[in-house]
Structure formats: C-alpha cells, structure tokens
PDB file of N, CA and C in Angstrom:
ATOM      1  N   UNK A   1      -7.408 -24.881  13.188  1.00  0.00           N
ATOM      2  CA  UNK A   1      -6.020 -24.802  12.755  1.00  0.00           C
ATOM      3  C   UNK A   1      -5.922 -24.225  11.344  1.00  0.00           C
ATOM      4  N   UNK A   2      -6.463 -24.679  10.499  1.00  0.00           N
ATOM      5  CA  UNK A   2      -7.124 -24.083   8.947  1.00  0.00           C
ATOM      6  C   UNK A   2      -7.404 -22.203   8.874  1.00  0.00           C
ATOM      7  N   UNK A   3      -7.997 -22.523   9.812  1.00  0.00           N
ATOM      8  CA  UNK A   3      -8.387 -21.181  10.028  1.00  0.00           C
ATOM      9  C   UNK A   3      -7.609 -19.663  10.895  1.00  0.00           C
ATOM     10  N   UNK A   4      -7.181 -20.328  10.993  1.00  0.00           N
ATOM     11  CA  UNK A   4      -5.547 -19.706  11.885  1.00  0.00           C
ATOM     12  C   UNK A   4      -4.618 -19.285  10.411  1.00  0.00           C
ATOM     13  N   UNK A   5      -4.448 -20.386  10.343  1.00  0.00           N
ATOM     14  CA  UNK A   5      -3.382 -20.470   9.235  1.00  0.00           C
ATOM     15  C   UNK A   5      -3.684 -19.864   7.824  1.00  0.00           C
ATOM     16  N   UNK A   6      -5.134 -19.591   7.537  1.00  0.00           N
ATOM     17  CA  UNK A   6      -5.078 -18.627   6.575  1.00  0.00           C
ATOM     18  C   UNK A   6      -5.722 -17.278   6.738  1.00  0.00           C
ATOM     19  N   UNK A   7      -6.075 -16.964   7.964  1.00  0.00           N
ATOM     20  CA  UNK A   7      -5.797 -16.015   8.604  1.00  0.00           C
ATOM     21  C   UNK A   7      -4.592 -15.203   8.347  1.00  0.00           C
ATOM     22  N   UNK A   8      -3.900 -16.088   8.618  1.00  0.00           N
ATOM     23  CA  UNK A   8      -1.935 -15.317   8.968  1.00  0.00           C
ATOM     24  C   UNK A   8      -2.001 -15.397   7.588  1.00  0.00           C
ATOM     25  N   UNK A   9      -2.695 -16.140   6.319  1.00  0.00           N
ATOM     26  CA  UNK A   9      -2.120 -16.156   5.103  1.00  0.00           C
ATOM     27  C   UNK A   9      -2.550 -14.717   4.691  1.00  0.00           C
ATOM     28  N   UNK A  10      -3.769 -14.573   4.369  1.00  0.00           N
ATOM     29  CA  UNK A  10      -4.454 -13.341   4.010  1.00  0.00           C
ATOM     30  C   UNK A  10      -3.880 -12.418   4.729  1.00  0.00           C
ATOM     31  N   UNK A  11      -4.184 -12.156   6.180  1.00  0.00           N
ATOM     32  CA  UNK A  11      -3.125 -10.879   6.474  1.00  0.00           C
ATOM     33  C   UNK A  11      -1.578 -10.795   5.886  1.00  0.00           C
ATOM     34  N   UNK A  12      -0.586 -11.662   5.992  1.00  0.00           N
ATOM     35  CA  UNK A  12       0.391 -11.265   4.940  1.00  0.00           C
ATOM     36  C   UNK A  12       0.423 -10.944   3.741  1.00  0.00           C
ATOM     37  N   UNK A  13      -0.566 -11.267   2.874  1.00  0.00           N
ATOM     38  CA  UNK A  13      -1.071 -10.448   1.471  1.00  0.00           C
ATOM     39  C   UNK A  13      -1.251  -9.369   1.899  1.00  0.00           C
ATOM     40  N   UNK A  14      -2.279  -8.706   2.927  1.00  0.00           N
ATOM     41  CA  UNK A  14      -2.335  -7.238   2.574  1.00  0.00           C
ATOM     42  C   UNK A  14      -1.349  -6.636   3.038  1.00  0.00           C
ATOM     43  N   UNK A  15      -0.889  -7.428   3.711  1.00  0.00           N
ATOM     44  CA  UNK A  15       0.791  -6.598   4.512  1.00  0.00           C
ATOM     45  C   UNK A  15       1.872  -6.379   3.528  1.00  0.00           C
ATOM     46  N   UNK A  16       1.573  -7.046   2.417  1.00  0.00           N
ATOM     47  CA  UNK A  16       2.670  -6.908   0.907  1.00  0.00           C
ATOM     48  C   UNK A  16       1.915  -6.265   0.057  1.00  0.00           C
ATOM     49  N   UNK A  17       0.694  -5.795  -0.228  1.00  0.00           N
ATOM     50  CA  UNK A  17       0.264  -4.802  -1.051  1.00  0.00           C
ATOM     51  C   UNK A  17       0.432  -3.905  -0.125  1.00  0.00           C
ATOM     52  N   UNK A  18      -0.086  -3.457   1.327  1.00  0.00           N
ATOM     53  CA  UNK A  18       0.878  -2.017   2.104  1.00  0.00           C
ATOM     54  C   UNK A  18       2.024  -1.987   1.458  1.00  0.00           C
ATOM     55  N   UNK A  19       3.025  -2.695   2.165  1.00  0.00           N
ATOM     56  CA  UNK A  19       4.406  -2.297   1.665  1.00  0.00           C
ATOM     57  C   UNK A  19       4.608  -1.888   0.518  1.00  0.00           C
ATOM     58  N   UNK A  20       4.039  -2.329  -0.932  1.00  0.00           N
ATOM     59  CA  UNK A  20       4.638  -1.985  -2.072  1.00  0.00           C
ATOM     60  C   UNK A  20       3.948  -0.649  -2.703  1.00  0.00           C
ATOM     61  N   UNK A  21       2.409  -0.565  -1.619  1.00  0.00           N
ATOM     62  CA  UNK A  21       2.077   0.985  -1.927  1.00  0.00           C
ATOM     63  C   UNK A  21       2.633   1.993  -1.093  1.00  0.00           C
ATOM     64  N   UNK A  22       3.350   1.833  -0.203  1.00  0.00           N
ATOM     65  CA  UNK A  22       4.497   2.766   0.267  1.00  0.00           C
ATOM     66  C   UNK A  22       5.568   2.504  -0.603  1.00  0.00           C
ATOM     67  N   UNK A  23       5.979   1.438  -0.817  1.00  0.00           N
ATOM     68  CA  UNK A  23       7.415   1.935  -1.907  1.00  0.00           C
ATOM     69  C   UNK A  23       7.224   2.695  -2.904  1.00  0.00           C
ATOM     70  N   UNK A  24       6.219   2.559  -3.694  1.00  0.00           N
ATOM     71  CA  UNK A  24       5.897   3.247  -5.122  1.00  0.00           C
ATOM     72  C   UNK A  24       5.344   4.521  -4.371  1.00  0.00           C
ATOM     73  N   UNK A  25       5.011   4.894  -3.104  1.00  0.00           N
ATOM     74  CA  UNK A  25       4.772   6.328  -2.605  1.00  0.00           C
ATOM     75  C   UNK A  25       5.698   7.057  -2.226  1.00  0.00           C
ATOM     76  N   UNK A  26       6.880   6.439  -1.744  1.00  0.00           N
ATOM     77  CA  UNK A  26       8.171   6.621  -1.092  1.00  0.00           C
ATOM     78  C   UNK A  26       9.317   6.899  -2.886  1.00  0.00           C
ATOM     79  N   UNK A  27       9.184   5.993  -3.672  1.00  0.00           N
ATOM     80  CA  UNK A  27       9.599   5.866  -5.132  1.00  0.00           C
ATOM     81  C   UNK A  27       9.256   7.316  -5.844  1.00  0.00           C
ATOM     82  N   UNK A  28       7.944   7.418  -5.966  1.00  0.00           N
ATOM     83  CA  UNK A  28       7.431   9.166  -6.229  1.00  0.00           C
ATOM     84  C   UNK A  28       7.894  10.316  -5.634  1.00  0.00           C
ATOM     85  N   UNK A  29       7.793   9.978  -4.258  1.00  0.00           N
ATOM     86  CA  UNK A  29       8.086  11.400  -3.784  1.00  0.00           C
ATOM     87  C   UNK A  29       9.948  11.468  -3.897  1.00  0.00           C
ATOM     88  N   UNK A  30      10.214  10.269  -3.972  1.00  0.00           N
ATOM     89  CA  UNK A  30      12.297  10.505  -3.961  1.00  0.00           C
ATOM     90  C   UNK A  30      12.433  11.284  -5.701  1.00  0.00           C
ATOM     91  N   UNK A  31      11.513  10.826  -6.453  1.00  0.00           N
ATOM     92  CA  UNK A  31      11.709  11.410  -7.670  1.00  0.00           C
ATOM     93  C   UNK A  31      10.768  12.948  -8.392  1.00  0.00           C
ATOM     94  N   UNK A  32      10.365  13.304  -7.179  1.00  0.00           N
ATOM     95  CA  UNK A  32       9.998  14.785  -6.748  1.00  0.00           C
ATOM     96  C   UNK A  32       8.411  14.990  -7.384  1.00  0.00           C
ATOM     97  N   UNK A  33       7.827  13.858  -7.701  1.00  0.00           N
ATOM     98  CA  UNK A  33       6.550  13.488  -8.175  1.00  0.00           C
ATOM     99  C   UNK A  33       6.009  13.896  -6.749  1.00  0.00           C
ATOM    100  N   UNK A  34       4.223  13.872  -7.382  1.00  0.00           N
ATOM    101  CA  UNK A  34       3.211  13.943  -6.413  1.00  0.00           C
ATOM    102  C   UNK A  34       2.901  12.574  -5.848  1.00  0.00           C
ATOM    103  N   UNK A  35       2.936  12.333  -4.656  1.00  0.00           N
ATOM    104  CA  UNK A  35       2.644  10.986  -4.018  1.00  0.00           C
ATOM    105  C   UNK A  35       1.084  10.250  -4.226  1.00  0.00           C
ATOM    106  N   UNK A  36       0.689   9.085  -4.119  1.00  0.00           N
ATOM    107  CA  UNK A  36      -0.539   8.877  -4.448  1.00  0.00           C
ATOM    108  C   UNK A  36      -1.600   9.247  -4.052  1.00  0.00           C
ATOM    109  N   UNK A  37      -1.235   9.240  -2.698  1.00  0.00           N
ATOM    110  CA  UNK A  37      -2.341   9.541  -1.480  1.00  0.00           C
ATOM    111  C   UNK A  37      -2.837  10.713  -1.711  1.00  0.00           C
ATOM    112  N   UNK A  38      -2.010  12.068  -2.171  1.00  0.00           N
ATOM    113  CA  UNK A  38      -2.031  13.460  -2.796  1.00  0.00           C
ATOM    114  C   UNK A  38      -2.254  13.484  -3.580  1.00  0.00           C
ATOM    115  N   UNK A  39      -2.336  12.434  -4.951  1.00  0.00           N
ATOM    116  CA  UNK A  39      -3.086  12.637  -6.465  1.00  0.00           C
ATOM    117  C   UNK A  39      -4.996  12.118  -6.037  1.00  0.00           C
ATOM    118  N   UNK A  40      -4.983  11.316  -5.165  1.00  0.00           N
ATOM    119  CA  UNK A  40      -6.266  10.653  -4.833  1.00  0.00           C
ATOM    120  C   UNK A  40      -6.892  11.801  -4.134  1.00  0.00           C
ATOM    121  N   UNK A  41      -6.133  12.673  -2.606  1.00  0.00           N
ATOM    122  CA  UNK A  41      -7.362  13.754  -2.365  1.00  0.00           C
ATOM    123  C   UNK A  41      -7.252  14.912  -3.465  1.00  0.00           C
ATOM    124  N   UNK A  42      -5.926  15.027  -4.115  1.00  0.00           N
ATOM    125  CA  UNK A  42      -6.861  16.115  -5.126  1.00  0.00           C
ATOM    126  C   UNK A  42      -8.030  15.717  -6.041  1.00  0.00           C
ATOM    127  N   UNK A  43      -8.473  14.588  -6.338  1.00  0.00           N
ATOM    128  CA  UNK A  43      -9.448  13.759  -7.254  1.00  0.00           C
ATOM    129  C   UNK A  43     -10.568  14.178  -6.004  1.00  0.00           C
ATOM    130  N   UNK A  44     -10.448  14.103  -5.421  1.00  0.00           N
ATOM    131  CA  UNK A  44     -11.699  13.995  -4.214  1.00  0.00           C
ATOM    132  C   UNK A  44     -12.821  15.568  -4.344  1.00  0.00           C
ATOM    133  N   UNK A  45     -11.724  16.436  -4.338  1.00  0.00           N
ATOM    134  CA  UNK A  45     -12.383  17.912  -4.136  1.00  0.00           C
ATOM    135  C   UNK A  45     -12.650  18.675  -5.617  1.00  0.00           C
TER     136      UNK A  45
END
C-alpha cells in the first residue's frame, strides 16, 4: 500500500516538472525566443 502510494507520489512530481518545462517552452516560443529543447540540440552539434 506504501508503495503504491508513493509511486503515484513520485510520478506526480515528474508530471509537474513536465508541465512547467513545457510552460517555460510554450512561455519562450509565445515571446518569439528560441525554445529549450532548440537551445539544448544546438549545444549538442
């Protein structure tokens, strides 16, 4: 039961760091910035 339950805990943490790295990706690109995902593969090459 413990284990269930923080299961569902931990997955809702990363389900709220997703969301808020789409807002601040969604936040960039509405303000005609480069999105993150696009500053990270240009770092790549």
């Amino acid at each position: 039961m413990v284990l269930s339950q923080s299961a569902i805990f931990v997955g809702a943490i990363l389900m709220s760091l997703y969301f808020l790295t789409e807002l601040i990706d969604y936040i960039f690109q509405s303000l005609g910035k480069n999105t993150i995902f696009e500053q990270l593969s240009k770092k790549g090459n």
